[in-house]
N, C-alpha and C. Protein backbone atom coordinates (compact mmCIF):
# COMPACT_ATOMS: atom_id res chain seq x y z
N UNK A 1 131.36 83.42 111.70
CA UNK A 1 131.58 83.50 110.28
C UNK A 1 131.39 84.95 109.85
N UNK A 2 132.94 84.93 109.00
CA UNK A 2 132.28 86.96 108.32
C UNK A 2 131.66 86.95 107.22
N UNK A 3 130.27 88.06 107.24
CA UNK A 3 129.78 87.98 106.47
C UNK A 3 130.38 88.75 105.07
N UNK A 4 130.38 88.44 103.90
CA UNK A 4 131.69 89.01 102.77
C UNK A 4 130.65 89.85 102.14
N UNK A 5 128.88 89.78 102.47
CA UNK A 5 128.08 90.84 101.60
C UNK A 5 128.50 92.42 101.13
N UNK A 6 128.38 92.86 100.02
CA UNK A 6 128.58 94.19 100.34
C UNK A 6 127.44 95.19 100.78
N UNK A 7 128.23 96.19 101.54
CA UNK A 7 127.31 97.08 102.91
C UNK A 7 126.22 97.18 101.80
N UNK A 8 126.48 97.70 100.74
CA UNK A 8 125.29 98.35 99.75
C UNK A 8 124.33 97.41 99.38
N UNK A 9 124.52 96.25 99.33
CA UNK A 9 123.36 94.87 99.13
C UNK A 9 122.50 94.86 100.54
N UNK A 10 122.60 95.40 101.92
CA UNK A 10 122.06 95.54 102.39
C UNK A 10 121.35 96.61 102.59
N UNK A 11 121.67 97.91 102.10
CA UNK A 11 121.24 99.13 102.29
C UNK A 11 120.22 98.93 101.13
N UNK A 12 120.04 98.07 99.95
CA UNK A 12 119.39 98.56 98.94
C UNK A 12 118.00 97.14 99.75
N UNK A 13 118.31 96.36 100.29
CA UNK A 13 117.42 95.28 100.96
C UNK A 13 116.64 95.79 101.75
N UNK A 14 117.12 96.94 102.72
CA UNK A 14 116.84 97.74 103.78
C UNK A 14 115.53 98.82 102.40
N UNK A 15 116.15 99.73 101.65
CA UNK A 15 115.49 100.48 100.94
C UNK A 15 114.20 99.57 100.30
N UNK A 16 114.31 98.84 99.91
CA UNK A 16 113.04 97.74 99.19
C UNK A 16 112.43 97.00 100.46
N UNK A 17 112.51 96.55 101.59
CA UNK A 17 111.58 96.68 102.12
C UNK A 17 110.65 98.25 102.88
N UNK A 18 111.30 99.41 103.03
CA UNK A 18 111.01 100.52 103.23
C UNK A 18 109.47 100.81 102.29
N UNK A 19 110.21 100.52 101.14
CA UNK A 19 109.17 101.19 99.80
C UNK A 19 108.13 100.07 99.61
N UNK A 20 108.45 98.75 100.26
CA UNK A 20 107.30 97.85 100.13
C UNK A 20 106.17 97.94 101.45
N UNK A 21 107.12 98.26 102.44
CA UNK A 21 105.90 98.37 103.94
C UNK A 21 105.17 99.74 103.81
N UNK A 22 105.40 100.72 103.07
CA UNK A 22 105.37 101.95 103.06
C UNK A 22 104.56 102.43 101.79
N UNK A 23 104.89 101.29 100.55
CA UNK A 23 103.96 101.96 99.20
C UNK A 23 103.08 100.99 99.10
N UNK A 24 102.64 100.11 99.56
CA UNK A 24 101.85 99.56 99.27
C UNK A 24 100.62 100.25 99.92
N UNK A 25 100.11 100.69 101.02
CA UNK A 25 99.59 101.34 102.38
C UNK A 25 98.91 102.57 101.16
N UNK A 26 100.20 103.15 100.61
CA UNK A 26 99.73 104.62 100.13
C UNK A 26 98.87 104.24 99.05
N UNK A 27 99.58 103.27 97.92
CA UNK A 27 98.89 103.00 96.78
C UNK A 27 97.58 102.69 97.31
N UNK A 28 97.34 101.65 98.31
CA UNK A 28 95.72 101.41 98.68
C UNK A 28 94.85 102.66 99.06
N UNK A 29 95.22 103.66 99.95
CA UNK A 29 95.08 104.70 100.24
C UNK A 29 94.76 105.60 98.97
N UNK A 30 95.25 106.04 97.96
CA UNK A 30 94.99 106.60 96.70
C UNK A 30 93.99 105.96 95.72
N UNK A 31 94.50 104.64 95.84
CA UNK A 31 93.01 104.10 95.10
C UNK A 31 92.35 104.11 95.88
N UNK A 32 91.72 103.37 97.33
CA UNK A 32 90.73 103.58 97.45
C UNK A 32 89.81 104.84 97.41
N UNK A 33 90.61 105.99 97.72
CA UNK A 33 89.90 107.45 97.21
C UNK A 33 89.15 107.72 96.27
N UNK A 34 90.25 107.19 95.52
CA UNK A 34 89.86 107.79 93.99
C UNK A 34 88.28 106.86 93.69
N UNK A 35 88.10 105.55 93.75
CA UNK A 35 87.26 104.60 94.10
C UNK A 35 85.97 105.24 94.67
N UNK A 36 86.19 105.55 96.03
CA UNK A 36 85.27 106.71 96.87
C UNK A 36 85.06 107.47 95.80
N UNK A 37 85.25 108.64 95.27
CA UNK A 37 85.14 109.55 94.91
C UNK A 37 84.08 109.21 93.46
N UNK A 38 84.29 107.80 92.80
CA UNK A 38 84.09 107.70 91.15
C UNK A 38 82.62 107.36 92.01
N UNK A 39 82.28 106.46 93.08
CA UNK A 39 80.97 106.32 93.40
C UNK A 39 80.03 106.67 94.86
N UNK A 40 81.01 108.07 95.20
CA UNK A 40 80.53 108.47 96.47
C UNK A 40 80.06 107.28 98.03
N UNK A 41 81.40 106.72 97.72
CA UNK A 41 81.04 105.72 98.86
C UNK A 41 82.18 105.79 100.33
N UNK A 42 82.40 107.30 100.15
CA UNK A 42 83.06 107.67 101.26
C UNK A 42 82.57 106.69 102.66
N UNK A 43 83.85 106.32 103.26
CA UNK A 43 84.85 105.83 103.28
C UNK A 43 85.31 104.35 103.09
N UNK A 44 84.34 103.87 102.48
CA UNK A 44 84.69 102.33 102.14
C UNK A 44 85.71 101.81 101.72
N UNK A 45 86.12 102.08 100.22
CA UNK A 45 87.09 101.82 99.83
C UNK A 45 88.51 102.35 100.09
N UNK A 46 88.56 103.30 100.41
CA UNK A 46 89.39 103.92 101.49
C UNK A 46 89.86 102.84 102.37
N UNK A 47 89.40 102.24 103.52
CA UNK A 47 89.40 101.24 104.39
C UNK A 47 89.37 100.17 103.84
N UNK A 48 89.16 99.75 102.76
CA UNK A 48 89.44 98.72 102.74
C UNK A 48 90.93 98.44 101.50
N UNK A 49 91.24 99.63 101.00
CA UNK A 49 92.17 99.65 100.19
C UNK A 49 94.01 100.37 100.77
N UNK A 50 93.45 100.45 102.15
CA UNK A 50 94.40 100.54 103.53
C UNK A 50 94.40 98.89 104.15
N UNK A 51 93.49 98.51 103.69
CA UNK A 51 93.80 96.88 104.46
C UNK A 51 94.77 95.50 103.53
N UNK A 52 94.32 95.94 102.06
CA UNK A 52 94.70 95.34 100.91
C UNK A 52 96.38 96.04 100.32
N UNK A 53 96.52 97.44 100.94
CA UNK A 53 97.52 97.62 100.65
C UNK A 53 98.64 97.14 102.13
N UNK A 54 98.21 97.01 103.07
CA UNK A 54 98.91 96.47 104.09
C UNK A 54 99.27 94.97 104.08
N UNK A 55 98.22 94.07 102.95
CA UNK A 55 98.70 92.72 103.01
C UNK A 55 99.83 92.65 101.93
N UNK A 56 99.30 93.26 101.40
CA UNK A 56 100.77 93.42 99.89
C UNK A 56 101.57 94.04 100.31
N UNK A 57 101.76 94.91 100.90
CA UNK A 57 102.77 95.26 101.74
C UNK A 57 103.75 94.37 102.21
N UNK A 58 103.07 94.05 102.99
CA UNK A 58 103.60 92.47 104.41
C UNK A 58 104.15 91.54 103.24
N UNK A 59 103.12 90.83 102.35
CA UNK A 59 103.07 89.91 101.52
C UNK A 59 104.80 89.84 100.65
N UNK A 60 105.07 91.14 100.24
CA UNK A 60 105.78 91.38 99.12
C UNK A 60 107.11 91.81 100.27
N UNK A 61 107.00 91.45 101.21
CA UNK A 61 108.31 92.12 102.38
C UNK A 61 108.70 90.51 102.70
N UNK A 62 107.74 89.83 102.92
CA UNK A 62 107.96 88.78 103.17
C UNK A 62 108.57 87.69 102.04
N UNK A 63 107.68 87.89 100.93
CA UNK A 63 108.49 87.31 100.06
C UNK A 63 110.31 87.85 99.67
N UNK A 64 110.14 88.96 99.91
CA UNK A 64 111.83 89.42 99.15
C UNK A 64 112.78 89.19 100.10
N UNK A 65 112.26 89.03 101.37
CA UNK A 65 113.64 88.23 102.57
C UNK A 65 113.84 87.01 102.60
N UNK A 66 112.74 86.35 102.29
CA UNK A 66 112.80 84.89 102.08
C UNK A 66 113.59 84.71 100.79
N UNK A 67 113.47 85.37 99.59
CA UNK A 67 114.39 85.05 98.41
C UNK A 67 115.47 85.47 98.50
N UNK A 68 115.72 86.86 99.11
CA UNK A 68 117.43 87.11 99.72
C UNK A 68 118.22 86.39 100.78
N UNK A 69 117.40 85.73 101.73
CA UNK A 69 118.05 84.93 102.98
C UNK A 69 118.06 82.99 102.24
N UNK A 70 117.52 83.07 101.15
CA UNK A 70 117.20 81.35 100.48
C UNK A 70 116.52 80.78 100.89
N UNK A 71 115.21 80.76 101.68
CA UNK A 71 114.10 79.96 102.17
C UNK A 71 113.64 80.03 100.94
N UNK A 72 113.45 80.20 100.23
CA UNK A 72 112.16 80.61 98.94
C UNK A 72 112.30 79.35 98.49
């Protein structure tokens, strides 16, 4: 079966999971700093706002293929 999608509905699917495996990581990464920094608890929140941004990451990658492929 051919698929009739256009190339660009995949390139922009491709781009939104990029910015979801990729910004979520940083955003945790920046807050947890900033976090560190408001109560000198180097490196806690750091680590743990690298772990929270990796599930939202995953979380929010996973959800947007499942609603583009119709499992949702």
């Amino acid at each position: 079966m051919k698929d009739t999608r256009p190339p660009f509905q995949a390139m922009a699917l491709t781009s939104a999971i990029v910015s979801q495996l990729a910004g979520g990581p940083l955003a945790g990464v920046y807050l947890g700093k900033w976090i560190d920094g408001q109560f000198s608890t180097e490196p806690t929140f750091l680590i743990i706002g690298i772990f929270l941004g990796l599930g939202a990451g995953t979380y929010g990658t996973i959800h947007l293929v499942r609603t583009y492929t119709g499992d949702d």
